[in-house]
C-alpha atoms as a PDB file:
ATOM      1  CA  UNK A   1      66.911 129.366 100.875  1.00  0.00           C
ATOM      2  CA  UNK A   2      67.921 126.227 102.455  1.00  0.00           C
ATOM      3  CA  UNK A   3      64.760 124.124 104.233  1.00  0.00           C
ATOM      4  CA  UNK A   4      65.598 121.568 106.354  1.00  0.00           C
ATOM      5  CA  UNK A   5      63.046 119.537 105.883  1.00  0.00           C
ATOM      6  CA  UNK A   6      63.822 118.963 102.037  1.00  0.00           C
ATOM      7  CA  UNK A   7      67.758 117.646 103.145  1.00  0.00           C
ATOM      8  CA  UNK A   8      67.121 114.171 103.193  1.00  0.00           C
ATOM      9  CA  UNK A   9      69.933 111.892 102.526  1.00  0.00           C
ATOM     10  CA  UNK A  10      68.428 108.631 102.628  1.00  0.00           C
ATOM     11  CA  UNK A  11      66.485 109.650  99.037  1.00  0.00           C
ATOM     12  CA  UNK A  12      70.505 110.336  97.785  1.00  0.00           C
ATOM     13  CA  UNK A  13      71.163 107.294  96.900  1.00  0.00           C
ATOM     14  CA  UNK A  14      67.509 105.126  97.102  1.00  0.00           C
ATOM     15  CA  UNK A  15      68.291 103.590  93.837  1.00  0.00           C
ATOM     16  CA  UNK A  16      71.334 101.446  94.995  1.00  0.00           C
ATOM     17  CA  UNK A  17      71.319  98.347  96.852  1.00  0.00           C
ATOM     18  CA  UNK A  18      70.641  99.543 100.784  1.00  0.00           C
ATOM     19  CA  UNK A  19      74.013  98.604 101.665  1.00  0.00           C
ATOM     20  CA  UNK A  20      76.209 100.200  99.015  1.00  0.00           C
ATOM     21  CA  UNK A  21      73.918 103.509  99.953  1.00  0.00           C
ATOM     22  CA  UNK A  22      75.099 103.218 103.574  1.00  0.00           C
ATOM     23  CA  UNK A  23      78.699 103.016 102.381  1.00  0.00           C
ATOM     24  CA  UNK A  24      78.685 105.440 100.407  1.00  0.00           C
ATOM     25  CA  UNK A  25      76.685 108.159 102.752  1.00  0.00           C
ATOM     26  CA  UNK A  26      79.029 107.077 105.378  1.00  0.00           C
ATOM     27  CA  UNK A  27      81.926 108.634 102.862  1.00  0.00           C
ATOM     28  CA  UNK A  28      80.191 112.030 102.660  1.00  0.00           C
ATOM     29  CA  UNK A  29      81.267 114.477 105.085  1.00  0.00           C
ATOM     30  CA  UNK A  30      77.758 116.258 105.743  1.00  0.00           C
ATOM     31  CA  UNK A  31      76.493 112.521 107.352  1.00  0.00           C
ATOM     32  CA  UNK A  32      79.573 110.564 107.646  1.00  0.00           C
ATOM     33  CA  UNK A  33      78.483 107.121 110.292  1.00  0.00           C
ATOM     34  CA  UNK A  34      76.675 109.795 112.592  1.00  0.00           C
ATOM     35  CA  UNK A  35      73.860 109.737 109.684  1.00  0.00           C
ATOM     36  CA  UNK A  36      74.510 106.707 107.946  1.00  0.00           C
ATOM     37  CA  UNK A  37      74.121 104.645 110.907  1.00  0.00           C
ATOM     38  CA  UNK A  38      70.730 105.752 111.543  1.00  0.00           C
ATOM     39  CA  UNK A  39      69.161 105.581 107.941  1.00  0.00           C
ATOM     40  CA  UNK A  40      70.868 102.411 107.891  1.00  0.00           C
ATOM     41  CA  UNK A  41      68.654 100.907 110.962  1.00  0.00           C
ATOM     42  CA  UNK A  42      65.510 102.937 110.829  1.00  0.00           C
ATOM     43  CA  UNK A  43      64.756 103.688 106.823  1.00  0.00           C
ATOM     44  CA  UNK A  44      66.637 100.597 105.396  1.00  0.00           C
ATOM     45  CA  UNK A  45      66.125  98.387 108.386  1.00  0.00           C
ATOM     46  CA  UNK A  46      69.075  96.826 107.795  1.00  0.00           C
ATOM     47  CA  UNK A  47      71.311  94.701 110.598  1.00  0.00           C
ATOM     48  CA  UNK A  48      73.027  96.567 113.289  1.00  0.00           C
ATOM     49  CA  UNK A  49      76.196  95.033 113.044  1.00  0.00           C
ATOM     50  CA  UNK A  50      76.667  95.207 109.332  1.00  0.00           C
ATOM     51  CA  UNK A  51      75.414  98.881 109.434  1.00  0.00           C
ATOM     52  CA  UNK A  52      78.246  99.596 111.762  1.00  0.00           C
ATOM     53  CA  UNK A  53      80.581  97.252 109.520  1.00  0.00           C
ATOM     54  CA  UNK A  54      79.271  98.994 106.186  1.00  0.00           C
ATOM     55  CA  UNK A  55      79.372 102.536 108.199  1.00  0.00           C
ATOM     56  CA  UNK A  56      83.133 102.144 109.407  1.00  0.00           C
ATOM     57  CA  UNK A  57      84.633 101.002 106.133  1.00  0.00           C
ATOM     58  CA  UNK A  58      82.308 103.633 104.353  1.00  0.00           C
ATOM     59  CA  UNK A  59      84.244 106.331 106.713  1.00  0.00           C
ATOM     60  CA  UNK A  60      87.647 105.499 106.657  1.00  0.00           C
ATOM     61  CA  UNK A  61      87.354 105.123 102.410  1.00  0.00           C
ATOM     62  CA  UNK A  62      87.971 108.861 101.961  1.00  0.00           C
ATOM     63  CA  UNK A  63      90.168 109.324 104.984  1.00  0.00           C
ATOM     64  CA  UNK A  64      93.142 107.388 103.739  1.00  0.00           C
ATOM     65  CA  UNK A  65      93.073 110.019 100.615  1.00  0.00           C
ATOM     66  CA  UNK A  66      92.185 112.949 102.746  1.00  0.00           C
ATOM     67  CA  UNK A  67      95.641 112.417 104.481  1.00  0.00           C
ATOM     68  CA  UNK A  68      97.484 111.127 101.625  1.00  0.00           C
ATOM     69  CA  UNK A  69      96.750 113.588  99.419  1.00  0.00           C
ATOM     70  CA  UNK A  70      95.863 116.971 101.446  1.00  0.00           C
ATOM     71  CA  UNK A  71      99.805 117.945 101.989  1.00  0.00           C
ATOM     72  CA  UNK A  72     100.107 118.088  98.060  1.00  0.00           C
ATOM     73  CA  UNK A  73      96.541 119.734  97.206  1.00  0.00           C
ATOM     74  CA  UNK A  74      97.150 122.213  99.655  1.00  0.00           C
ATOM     75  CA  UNK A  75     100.426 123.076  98.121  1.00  0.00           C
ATOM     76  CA  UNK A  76      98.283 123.731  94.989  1.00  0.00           C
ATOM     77  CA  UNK A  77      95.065 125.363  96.275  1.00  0.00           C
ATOM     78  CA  UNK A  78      97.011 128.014  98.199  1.00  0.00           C
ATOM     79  CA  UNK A  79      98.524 129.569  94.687  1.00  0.00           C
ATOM     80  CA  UNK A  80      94.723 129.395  94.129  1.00  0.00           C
ATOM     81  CA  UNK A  81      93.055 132.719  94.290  1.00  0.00           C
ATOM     82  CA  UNK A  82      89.572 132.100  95.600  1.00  0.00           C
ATOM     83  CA  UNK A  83      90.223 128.581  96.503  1.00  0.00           C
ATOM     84  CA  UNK A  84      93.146 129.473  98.679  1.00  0.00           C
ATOM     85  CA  UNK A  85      91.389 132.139 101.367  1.00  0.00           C
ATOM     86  CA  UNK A  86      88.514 129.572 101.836  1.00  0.00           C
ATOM     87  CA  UNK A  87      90.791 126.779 102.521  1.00  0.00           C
ATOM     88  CA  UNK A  88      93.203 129.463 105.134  1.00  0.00           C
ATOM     89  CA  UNK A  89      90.230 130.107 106.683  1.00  0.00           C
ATOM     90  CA  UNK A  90      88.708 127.008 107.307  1.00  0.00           C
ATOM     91  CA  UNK A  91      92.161 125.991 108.341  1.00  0.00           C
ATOM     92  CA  UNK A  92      92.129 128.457 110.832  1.00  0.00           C
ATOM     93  CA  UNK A  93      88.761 127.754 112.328  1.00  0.00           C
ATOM     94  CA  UNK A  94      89.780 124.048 112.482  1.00  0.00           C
ATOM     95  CA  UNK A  95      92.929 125.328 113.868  1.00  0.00           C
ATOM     96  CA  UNK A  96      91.116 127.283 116.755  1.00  0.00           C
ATOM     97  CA  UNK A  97      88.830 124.671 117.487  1.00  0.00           C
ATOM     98  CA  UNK A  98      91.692 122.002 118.132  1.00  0.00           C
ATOM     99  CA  UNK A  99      94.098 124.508 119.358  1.00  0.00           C
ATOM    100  CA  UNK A 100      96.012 123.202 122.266  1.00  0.00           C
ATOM    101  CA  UNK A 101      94.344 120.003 122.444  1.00  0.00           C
ATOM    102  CA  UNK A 102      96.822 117.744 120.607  1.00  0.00           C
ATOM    103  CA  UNK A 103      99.883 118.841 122.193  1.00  0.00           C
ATOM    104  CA  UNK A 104      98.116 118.835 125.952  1.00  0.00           C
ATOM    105  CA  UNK A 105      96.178 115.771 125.792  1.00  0.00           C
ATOM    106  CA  UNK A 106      97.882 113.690 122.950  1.00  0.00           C
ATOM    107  CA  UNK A 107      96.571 111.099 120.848  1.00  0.00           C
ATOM    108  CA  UNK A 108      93.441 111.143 123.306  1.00  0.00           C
ATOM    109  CA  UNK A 109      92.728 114.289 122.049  1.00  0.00           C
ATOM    110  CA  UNK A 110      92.416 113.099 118.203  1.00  0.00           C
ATOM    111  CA  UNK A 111      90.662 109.611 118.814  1.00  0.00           C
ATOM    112  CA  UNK A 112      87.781 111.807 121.031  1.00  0.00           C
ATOM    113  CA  UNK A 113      87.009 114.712 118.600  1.00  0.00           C
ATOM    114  CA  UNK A 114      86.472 111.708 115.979  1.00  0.00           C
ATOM    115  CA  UNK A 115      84.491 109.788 117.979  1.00  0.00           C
ATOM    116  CA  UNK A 116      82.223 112.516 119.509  1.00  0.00           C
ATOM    117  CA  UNK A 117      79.486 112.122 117.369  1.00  0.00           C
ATOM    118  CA  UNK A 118      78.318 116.625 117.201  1.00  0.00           C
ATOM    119  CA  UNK A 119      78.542 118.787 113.770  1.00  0.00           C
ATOM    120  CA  UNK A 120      81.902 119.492 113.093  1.00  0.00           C
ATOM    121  CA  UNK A 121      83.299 116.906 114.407  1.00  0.00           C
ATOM    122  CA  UNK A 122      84.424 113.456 112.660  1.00  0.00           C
ATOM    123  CA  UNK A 123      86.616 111.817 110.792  1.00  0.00           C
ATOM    124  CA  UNK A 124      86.853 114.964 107.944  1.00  0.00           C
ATOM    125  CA  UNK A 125      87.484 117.371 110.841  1.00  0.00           C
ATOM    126  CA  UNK A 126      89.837 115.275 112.512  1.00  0.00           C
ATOM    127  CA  UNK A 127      91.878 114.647 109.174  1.00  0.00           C
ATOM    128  CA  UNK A 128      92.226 117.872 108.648  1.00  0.00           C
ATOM    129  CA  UNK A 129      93.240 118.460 112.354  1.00  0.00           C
ATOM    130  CA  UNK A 130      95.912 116.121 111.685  1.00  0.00           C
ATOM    131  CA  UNK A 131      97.260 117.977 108.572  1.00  0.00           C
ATOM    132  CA  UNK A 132      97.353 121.342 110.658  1.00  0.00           C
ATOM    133  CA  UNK A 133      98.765 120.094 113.271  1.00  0.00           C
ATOM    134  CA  UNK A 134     101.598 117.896 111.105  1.00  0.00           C
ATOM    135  CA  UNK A 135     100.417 114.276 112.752  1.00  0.00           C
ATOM    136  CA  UNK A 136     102.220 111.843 110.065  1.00  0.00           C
ATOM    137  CA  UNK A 137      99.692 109.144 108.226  1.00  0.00           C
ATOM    138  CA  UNK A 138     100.953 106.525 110.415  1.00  0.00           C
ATOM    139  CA  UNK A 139     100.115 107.952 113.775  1.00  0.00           C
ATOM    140  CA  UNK A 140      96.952 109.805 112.550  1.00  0.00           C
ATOM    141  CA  UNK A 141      95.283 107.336 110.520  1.00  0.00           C
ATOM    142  CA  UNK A 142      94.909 104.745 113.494  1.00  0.00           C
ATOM    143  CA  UNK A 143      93.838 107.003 115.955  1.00  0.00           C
ATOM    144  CA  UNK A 144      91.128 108.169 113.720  1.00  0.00           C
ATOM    145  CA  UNK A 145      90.149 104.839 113.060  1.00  0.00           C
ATOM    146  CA  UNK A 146      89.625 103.929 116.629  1.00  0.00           C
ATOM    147  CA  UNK A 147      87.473 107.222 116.719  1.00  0.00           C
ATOM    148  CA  UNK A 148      85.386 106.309 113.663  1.00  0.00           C
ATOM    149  CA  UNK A 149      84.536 103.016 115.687  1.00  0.00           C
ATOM    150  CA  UNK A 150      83.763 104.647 118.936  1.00  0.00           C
ATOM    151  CA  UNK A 151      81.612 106.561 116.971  1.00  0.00           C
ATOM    152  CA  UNK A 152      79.741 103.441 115.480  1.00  0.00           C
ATOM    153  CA  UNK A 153      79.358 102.299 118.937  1.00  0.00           C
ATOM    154  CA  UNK A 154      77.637 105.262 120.393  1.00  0.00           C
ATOM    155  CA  UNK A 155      75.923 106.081 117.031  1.00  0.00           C
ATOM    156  CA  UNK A 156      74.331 102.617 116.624  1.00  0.00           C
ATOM    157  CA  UNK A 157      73.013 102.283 120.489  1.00  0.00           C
ATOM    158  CA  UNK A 158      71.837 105.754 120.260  1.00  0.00           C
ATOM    159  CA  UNK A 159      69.528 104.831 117.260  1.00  0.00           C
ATOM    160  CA  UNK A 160      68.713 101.507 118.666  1.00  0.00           C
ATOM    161  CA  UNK A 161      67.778 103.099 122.012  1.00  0.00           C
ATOM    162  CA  UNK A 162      70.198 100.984 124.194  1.00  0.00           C
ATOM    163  CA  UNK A 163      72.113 103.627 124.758  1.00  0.00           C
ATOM    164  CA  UNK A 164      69.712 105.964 125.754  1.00  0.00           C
ATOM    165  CA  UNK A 165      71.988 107.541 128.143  1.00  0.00           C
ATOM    166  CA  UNK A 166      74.078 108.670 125.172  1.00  0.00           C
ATOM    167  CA  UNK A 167      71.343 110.579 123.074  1.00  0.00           C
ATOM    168  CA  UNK A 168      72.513 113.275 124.457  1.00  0.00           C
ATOM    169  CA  UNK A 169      75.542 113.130 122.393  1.00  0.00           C
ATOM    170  CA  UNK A 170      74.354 112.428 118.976  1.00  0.00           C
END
């Protein structure tokens, strides 16, 4: 059974350089920034800025293949027998969960479920968002971007406690 208390990701990578560990937690898609950011500051008590520099690069790493590349390994995981019914349905819930947001509110739509720092939400998410919903690499990738660093903004003032108005959100 899974404890909570025993998921701790800042032990993950504790024998790497504080930094590097940031980056590469930011890549992960069970912390992504929204729990780099804060192991960053509170167990490495590293710089806010390069947190949020280290955090953002650390995000966007993986995206650029996510979107790249998930058109043609989709292609091959649906003639996939077990593969392909996990990946249809977690298309679908993705699908449902962004369903009439894109087309209504536009890019808006993308750059604020990436930014909204909640589970299930994110940079991962929103890539594959953008694959359902056919948004070509060049329009997608820079409106997740500016998510991922409205994220880092809200993400690093929540932890630092100046934005104590936005806890709420993270």
């Amino acid at each position: 059974m899974f404890n909570m208390l025993e998921f701790r990701p800042e032990t993950w990578f504790e024998f790497l350089p504080p930094e590097v560990a940031v980056f590469l937690l930011s890549m992960l898609p069970v912390t992504e920034l929204r729990g780099s950011i804060p192991i960053g500051l509170e167990i490495y008590n590293l710089n806010p800025f390069l947190t949020a520099i280290v955090a953002i690069v650390g995000n966007i790493f993986p995206i650029i293949f996510i979107l790249l590349l998930l058109p043609r390994l989709h292609e091959w995981l649906l003639h996939q027998k077990f593969v392909g019914s996990l990946l249809q349905k977690k298309l679908k819930h993705t699908e449902e969960k962004f369903k009439g947001k894109y087309p209504k509110y536009g890019a808006l739509a993308l750059i604020l479920f990436v930014a909204t720092p909640l589970p299930f939400t994110g940079a991962w998410t929103g890539s594959l968002a953008a694959f359902i919903f056919d948004i070509e690499f060049k329009k997608s990738f820079p409106l997740i971007l500016i998510g991922i660093c409205i994220a880092a903004v809200i993400v690093t003032l929540a932890t630092l406690g100046i934005g104590s108005g936005l806890r709420f959100l993270v």
